[in-house]
PDB file of N, CA and C in Angstrom:
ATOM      1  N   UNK A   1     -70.784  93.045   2.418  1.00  0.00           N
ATOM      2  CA  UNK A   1     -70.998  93.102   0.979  1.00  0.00           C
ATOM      3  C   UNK A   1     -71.836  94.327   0.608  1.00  0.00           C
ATOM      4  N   UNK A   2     -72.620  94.770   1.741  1.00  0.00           N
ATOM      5  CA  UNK A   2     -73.631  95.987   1.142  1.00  0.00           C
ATOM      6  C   UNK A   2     -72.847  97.060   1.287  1.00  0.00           C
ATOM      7  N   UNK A   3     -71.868  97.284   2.422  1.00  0.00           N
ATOM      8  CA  UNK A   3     -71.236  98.067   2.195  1.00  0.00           C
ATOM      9  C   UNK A   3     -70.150  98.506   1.058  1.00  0.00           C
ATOM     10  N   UNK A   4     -69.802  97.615   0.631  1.00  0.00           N
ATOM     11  CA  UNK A   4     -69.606  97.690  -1.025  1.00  0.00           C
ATOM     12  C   UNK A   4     -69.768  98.129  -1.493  1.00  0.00           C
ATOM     13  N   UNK A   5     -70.958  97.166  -2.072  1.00  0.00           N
ATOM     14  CA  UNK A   5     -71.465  97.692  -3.285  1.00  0.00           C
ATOM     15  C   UNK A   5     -72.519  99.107  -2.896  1.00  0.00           C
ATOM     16  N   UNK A   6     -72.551  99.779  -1.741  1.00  0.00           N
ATOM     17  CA  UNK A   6     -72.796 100.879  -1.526  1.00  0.00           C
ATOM     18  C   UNK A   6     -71.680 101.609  -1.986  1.00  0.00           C
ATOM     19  N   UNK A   7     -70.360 101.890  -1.810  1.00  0.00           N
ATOM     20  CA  UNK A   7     -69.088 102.121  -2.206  1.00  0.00           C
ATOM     21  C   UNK A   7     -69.056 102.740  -3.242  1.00  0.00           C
ATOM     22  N   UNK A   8     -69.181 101.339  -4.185  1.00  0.00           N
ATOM     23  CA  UNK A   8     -68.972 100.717  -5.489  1.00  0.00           C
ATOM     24  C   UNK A   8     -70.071 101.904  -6.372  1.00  0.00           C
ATOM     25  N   UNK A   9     -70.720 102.105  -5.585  1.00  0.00           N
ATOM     26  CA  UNK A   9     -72.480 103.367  -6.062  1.00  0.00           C
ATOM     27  C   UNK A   9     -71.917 104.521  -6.130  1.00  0.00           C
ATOM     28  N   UNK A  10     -71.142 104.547  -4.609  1.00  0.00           N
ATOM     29  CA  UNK A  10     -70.929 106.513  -4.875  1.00  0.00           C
ATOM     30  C   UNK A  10     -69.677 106.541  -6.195  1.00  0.00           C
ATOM     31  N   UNK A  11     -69.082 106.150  -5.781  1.00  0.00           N
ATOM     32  CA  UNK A  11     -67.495 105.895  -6.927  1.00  0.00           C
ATOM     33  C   UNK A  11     -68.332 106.184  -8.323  1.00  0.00           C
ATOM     34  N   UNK A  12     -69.182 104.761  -8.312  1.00  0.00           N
ATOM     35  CA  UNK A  12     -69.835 105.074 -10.282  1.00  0.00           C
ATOM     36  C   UNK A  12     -70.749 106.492 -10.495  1.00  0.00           C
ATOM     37  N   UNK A  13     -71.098 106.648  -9.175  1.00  0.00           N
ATOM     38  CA  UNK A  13     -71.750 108.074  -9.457  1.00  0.00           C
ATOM     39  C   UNK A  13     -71.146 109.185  -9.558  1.00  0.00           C
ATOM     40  N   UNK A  14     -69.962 109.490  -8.962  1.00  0.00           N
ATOM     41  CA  UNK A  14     -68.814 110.101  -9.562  1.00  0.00           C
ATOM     42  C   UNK A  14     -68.311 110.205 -10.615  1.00  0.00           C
ATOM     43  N   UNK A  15     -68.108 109.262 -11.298  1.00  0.00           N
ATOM     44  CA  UNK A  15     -67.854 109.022 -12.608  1.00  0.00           C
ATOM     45  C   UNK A  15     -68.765 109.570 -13.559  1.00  0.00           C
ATOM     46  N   UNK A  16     -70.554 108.970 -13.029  1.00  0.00           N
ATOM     47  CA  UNK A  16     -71.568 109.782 -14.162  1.00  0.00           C
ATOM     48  C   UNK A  16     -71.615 110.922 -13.835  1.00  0.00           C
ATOM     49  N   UNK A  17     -71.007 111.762 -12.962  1.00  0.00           N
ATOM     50  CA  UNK A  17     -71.494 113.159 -12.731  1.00  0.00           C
ATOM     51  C   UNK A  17     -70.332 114.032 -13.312  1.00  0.00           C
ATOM     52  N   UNK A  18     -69.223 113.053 -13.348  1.00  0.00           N
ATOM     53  CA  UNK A  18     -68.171 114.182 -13.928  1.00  0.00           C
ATOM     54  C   UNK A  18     -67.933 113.671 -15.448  1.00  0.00           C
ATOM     55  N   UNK A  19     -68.087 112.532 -16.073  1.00  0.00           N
ATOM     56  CA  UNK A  19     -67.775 112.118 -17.480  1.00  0.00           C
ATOM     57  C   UNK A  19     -68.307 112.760 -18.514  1.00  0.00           C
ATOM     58  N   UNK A  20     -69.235 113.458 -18.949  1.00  0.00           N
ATOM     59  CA  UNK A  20     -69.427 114.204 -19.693  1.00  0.00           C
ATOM     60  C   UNK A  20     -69.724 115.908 -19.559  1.00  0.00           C
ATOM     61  N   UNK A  21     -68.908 116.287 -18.950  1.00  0.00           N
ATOM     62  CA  UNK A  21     -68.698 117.557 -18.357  1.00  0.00           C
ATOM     63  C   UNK A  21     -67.580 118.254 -19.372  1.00  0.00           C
ATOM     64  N   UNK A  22     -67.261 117.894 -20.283  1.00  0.00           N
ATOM     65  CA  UNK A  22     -66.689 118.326 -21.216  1.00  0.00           C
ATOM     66  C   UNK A  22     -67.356 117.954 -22.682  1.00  0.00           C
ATOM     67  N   UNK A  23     -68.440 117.449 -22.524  1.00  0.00           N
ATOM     68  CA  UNK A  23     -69.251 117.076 -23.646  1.00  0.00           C
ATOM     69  C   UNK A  23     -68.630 115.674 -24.504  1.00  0.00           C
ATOM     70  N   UNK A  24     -68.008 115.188 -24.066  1.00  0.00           N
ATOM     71  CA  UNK A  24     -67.022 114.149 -24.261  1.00  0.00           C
ATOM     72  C   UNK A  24     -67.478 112.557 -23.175  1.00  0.00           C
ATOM     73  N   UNK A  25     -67.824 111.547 -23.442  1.00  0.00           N
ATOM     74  CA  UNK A  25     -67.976 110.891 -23.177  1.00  0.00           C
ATOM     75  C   UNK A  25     -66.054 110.212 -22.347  1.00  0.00           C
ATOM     76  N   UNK A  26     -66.218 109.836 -20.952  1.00  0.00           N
ATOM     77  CA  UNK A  26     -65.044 109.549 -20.638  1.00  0.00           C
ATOM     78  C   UNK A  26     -64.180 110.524 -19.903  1.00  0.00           C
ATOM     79  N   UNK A  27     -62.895 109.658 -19.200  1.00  0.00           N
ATOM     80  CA  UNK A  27     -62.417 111.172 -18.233  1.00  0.00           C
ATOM     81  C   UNK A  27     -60.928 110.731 -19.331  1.00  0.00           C
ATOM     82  N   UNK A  28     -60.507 112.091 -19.491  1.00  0.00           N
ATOM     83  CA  UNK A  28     -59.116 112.068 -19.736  1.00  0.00           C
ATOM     84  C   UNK A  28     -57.991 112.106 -18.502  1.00  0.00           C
ATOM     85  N   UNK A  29     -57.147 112.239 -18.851  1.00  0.00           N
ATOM     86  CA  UNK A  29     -56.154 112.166 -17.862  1.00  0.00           C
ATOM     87  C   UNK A  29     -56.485 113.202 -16.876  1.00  0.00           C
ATOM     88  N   UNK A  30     -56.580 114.462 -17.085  1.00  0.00           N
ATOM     89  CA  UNK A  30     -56.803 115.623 -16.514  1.00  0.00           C
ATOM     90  C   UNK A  30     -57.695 115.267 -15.439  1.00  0.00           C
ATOM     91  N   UNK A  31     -59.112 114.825 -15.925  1.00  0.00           N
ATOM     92  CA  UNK A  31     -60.426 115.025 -15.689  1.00  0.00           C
ATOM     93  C   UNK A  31     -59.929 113.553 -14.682  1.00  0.00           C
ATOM     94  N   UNK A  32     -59.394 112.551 -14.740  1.00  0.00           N
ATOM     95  CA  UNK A  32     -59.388 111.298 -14.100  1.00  0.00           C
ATOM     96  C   UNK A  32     -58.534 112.117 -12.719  1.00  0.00           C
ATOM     97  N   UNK A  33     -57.781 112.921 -12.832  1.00  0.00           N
ATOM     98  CA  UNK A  33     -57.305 113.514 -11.597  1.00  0.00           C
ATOM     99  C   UNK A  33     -58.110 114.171 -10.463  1.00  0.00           C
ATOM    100  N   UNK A  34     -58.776 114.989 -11.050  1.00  0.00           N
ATOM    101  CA  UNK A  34     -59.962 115.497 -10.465  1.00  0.00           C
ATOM    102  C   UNK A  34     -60.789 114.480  -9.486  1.00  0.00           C
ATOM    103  N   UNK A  35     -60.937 113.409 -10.337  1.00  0.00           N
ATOM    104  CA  UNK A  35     -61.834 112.206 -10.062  1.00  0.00           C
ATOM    105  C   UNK A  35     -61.095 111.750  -9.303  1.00  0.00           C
ATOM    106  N   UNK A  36     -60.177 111.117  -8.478  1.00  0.00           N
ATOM    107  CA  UNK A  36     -59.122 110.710  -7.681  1.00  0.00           C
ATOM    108  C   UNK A  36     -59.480 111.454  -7.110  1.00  0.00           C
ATOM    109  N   UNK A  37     -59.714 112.883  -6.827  1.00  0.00           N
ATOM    110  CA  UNK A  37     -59.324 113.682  -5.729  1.00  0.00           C
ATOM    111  C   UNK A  37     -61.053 113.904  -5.135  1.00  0.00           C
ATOM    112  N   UNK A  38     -61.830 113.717  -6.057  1.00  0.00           N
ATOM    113  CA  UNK A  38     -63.221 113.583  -5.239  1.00  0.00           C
ATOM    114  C   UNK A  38     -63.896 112.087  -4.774  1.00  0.00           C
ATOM    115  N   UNK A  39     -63.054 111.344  -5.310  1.00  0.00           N
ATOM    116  CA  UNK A  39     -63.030 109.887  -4.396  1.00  0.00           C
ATOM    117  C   UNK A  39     -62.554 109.641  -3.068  1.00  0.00           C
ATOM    118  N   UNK A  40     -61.488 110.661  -3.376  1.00  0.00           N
ATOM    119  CA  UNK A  40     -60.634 110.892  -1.621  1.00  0.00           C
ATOM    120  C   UNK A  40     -60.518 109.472  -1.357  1.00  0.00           C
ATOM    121  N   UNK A  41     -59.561 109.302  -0.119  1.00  0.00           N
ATOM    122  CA  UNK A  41     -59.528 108.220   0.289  1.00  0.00           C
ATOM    123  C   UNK A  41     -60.499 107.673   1.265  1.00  0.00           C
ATOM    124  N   UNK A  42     -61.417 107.452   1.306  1.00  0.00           N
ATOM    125  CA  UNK A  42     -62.464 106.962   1.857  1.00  0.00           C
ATOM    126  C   UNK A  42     -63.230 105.835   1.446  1.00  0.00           C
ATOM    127  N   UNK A  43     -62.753 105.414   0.049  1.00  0.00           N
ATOM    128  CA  UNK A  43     -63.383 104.130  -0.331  1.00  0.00           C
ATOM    129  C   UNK A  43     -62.082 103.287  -1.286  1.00  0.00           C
ATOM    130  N   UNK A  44     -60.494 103.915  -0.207  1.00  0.00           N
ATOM    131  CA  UNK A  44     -59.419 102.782  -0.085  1.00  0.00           C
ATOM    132  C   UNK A  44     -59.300 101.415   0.105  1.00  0.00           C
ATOM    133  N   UNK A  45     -60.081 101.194   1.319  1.00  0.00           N
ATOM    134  CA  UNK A  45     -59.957 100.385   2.253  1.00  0.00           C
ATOM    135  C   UNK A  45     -60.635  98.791   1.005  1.00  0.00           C
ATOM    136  N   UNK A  46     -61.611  99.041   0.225  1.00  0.00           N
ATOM    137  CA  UNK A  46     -62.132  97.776  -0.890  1.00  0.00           C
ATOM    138  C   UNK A  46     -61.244  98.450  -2.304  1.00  0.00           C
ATOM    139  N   UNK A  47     -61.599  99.621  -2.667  1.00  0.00           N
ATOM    140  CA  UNK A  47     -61.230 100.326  -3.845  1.00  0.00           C
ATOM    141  C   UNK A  47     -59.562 101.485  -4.068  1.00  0.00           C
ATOM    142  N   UNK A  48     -58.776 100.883  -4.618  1.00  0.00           N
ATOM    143  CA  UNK A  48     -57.744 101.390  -4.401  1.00  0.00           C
ATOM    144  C   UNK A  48     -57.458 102.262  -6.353  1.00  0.00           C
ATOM    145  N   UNK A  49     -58.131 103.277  -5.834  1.00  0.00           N
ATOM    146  CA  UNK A  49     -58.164 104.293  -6.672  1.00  0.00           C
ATOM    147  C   UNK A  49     -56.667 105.197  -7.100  1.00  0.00           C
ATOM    148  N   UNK A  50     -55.978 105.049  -7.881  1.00  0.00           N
ATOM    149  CA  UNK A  50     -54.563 105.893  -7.911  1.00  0.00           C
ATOM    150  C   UNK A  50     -54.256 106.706  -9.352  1.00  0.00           C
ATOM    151  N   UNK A  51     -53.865 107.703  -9.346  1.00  0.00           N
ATOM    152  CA  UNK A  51     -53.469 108.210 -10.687  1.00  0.00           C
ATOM    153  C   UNK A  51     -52.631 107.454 -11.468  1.00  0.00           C
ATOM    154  N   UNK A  52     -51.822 106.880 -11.076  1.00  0.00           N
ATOM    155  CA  UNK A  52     -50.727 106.000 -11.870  1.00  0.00           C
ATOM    156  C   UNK A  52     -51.659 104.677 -12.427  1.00  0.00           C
ATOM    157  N   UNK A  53     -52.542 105.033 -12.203  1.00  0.00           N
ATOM    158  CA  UNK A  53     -53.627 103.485 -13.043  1.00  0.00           C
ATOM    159  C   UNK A  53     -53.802 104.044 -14.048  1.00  0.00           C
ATOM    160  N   UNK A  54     -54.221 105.545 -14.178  1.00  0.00           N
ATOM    161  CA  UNK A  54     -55.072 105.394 -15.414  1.00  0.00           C
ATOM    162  C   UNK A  54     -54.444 104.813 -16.803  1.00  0.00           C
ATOM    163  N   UNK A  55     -53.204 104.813 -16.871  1.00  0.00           N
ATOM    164  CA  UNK A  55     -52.275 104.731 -17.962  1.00  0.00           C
ATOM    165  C   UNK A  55     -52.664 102.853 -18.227  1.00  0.00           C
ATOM    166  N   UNK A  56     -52.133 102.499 -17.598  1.00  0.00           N
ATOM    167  CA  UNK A  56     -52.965 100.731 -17.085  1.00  0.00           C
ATOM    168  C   UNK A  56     -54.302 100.657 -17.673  1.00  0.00           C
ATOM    169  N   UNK A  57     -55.765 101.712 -17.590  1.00  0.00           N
ATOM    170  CA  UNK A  57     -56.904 101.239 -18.231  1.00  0.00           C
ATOM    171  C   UNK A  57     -57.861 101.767 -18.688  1.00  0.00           C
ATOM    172  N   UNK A  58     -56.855 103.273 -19.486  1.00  0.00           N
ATOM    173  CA  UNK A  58     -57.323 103.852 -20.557  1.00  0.00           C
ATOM    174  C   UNK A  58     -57.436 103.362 -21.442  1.00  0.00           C
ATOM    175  N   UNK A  59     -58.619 103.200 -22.399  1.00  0.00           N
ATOM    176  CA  UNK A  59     -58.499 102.876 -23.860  1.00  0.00           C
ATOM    177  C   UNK A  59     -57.491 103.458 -24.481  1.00  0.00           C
ATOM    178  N   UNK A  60     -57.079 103.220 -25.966  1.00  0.00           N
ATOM    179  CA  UNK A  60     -55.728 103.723 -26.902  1.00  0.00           C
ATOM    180  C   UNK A  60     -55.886 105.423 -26.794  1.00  0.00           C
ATOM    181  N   UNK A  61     -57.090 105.600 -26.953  1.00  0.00           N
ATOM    182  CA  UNK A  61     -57.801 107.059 -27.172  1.00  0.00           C
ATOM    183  C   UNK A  61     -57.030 108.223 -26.333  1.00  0.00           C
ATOM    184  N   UNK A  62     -56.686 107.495 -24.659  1.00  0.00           N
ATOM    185  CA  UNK A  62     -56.381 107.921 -23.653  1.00  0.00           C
ATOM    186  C   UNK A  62     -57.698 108.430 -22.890  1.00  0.00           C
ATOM    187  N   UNK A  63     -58.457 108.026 -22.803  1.00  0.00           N
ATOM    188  CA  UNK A  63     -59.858 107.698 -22.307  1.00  0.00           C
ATOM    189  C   UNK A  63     -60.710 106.286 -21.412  1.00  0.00           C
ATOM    190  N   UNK A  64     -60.867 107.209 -20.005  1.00  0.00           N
ATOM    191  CA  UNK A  64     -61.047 105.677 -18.827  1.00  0.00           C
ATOM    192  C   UNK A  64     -62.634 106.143 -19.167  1.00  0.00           C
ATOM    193  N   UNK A  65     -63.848 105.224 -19.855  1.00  0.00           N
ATOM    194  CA  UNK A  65     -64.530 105.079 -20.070  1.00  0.00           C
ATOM    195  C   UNK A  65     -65.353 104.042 -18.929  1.00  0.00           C
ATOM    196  N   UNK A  66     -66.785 104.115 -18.911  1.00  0.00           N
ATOM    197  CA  UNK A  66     -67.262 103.568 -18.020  1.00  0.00           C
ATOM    198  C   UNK A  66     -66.978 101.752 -18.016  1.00  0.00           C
ATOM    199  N   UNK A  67     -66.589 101.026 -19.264  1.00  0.00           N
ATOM    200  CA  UNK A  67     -66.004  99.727 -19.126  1.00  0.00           C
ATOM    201  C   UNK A  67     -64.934  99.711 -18.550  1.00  0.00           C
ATOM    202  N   UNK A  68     -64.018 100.582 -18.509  1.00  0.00           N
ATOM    203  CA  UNK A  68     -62.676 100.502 -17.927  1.00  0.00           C
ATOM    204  C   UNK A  68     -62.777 100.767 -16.389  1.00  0.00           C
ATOM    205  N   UNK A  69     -63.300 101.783 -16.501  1.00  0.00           N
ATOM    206  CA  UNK A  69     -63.947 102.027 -14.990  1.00  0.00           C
ATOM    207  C   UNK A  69     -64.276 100.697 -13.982  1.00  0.00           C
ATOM    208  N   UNK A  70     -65.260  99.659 -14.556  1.00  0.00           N
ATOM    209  CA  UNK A  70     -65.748  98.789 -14.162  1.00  0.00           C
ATOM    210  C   UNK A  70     -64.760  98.044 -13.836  1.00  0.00           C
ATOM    211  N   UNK A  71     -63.869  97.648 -14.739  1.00  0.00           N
ATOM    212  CA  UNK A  71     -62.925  96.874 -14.690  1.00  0.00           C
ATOM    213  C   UNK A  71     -61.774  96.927 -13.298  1.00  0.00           C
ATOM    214  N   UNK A  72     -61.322  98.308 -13.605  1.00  0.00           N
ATOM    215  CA  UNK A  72     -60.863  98.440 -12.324  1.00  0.00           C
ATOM    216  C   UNK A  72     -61.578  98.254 -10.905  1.00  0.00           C
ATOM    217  N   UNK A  73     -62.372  98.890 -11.279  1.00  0.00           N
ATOM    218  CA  UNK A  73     -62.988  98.493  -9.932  1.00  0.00           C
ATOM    219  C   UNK A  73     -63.145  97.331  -8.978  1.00  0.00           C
ATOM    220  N   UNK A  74     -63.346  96.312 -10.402  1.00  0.00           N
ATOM    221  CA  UNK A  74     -63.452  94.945 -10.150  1.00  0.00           C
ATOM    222  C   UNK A  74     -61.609  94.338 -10.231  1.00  0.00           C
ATOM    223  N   UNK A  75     -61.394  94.717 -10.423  1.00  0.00           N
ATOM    224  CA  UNK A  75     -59.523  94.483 -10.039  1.00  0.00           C
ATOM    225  C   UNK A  75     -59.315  94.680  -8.632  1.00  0.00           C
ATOM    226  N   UNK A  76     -59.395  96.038  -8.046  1.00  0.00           N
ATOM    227  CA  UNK A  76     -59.290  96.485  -7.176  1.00  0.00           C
ATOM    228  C   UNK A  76     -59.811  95.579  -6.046  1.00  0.00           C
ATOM    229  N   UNK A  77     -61.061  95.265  -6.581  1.00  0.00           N
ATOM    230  CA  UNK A  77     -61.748  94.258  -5.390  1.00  0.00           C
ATOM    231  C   UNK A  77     -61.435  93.047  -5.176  1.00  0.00           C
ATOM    232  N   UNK A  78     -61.075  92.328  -6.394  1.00  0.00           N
ATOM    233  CA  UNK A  78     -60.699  90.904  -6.352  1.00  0.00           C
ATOM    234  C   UNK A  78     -59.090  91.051  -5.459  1.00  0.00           C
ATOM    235  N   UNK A  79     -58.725  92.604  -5.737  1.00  0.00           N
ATOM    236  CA  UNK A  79     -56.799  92.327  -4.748  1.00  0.00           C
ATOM    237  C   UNK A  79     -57.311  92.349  -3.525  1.00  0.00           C
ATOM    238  N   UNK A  80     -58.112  93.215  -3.084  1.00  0.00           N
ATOM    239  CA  UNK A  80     -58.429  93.580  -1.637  1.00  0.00           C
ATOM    240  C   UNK A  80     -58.692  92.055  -1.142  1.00  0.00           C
ATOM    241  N   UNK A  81     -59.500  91.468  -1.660  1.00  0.00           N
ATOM    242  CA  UNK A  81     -60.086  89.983  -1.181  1.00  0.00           C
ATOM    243  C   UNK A  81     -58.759  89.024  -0.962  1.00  0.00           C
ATOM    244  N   UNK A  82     -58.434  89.348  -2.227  1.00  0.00           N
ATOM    245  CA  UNK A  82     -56.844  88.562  -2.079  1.00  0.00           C
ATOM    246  C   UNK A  82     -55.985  88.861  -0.885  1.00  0.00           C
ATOM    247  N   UNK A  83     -55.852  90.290  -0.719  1.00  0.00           N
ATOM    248  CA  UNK A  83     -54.759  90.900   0.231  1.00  0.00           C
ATOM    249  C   UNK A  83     -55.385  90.265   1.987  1.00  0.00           C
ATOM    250  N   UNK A  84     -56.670  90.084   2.008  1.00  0.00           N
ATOM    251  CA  UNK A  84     -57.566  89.770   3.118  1.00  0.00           C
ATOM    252  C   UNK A  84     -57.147  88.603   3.888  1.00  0.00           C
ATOM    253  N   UNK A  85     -57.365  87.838   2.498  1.00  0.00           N
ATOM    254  CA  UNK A  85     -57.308  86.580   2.513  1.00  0.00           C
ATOM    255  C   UNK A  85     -55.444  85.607   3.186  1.00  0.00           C
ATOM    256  N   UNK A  86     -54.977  86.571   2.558  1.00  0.00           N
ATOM    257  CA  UNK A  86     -53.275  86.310   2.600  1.00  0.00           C
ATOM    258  C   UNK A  86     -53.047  86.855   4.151  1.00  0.00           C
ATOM    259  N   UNK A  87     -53.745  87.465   4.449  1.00  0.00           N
ATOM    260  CA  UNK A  87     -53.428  88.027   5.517  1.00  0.00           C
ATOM    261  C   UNK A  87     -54.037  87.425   6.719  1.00  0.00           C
ATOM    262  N   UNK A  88     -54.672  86.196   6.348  1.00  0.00           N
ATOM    263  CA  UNK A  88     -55.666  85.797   7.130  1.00  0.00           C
ATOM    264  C   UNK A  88     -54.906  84.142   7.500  1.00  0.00           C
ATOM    265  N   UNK A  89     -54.412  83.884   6.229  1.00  0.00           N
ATOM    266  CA  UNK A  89     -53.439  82.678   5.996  1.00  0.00           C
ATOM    267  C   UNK A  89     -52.556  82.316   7.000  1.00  0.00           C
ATOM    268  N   UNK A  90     -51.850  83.102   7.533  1.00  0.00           N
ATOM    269  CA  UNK A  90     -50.638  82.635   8.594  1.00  0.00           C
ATOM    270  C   UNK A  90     -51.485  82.583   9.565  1.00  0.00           C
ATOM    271  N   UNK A  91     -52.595  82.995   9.998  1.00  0.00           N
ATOM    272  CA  UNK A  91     -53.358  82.634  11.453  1.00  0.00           C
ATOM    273  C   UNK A  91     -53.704  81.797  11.005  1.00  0.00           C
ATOM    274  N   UNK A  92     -54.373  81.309  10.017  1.00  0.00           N
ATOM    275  CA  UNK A  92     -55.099  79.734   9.534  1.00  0.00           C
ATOM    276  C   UNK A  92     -53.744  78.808   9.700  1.00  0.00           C
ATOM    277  N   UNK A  93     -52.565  79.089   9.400  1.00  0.00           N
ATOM    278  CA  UNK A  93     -52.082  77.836   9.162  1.00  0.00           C
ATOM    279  C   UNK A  93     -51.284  77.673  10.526  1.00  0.00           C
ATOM    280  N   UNK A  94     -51.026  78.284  11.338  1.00  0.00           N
ATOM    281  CA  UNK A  94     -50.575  78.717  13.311  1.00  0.00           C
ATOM    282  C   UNK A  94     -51.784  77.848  14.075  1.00  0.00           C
ATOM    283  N   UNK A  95     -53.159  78.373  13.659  1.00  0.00           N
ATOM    284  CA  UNK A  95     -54.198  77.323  13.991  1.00  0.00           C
ATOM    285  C   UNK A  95     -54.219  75.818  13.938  1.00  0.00           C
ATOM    286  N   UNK A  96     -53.495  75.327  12.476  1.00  0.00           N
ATOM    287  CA  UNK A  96     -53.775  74.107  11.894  1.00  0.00           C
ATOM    288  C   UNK A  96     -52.155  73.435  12.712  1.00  0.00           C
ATOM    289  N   UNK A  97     -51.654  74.028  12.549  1.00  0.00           N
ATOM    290  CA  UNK A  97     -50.379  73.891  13.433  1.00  0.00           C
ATOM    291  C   UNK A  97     -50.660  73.105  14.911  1.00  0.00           C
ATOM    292  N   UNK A  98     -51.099  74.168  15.445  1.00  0.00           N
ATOM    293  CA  UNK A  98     -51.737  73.920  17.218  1.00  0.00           C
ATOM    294  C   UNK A  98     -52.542  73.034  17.259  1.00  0.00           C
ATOM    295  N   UNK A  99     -53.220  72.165  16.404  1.00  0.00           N
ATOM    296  CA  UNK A  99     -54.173  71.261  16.164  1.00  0.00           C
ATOM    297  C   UNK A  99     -53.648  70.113  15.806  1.00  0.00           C
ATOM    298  N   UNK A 100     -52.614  70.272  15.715  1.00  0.00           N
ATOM    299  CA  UNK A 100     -51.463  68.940  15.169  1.00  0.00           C
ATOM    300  C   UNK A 100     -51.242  68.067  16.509  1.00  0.00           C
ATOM    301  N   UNK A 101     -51.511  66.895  16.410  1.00  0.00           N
ATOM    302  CA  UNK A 101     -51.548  66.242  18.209  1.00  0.00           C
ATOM    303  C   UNK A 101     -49.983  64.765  17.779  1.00  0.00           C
TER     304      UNK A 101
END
């Protein structure tokens, strides 16, 4: 979990270091690319960061603002848990199986 929300730190600090760099509160499309590409894939593995999101959780404006931000993030995490979990399922139920007398 600390490794996480260690994660979860550099990612939002990314965000505050590049979001108003145009004097503009928020990344536009442009600026959200950039941001993808200094996230790199290195914080995939909980956070599944992709350009084809932003369209998904831009405000109308076309602006991923730090609520939207959050949001995903917290999307991202609740699938990973999910994807974990599902993946964890067919050994749980092979177990419960073999336990059957």
């Amino acid at each position: 979990v600390a490794l996480i929300q260690s994660e979860r730190a550099i990612i939002e600090a990314i965000y505050e270091n590049m979001h108003m760099k145009d004097g503009k509160k928020g990344l536009d499309k442009d600026e959200y690319e950039v941001f993808c590409r200094k996230v790199d894939n290195k914080y995939e593995e909980h956070f599944k960061i992709r350009l084809d999101q932003f369209d998904e959780y831009a405000d109308g404006n076309g602006i991923l603002g730090r609520r939207e931000l959050y949001l995903m993030l917290d999307n991202a995490l609740i699938q990973s848990r999910e994807d974990a979990l599902n993946a964890l399922n067919p050994l749980i139920v092979e177990e419960d199986e073999m336990n059957i007398v």
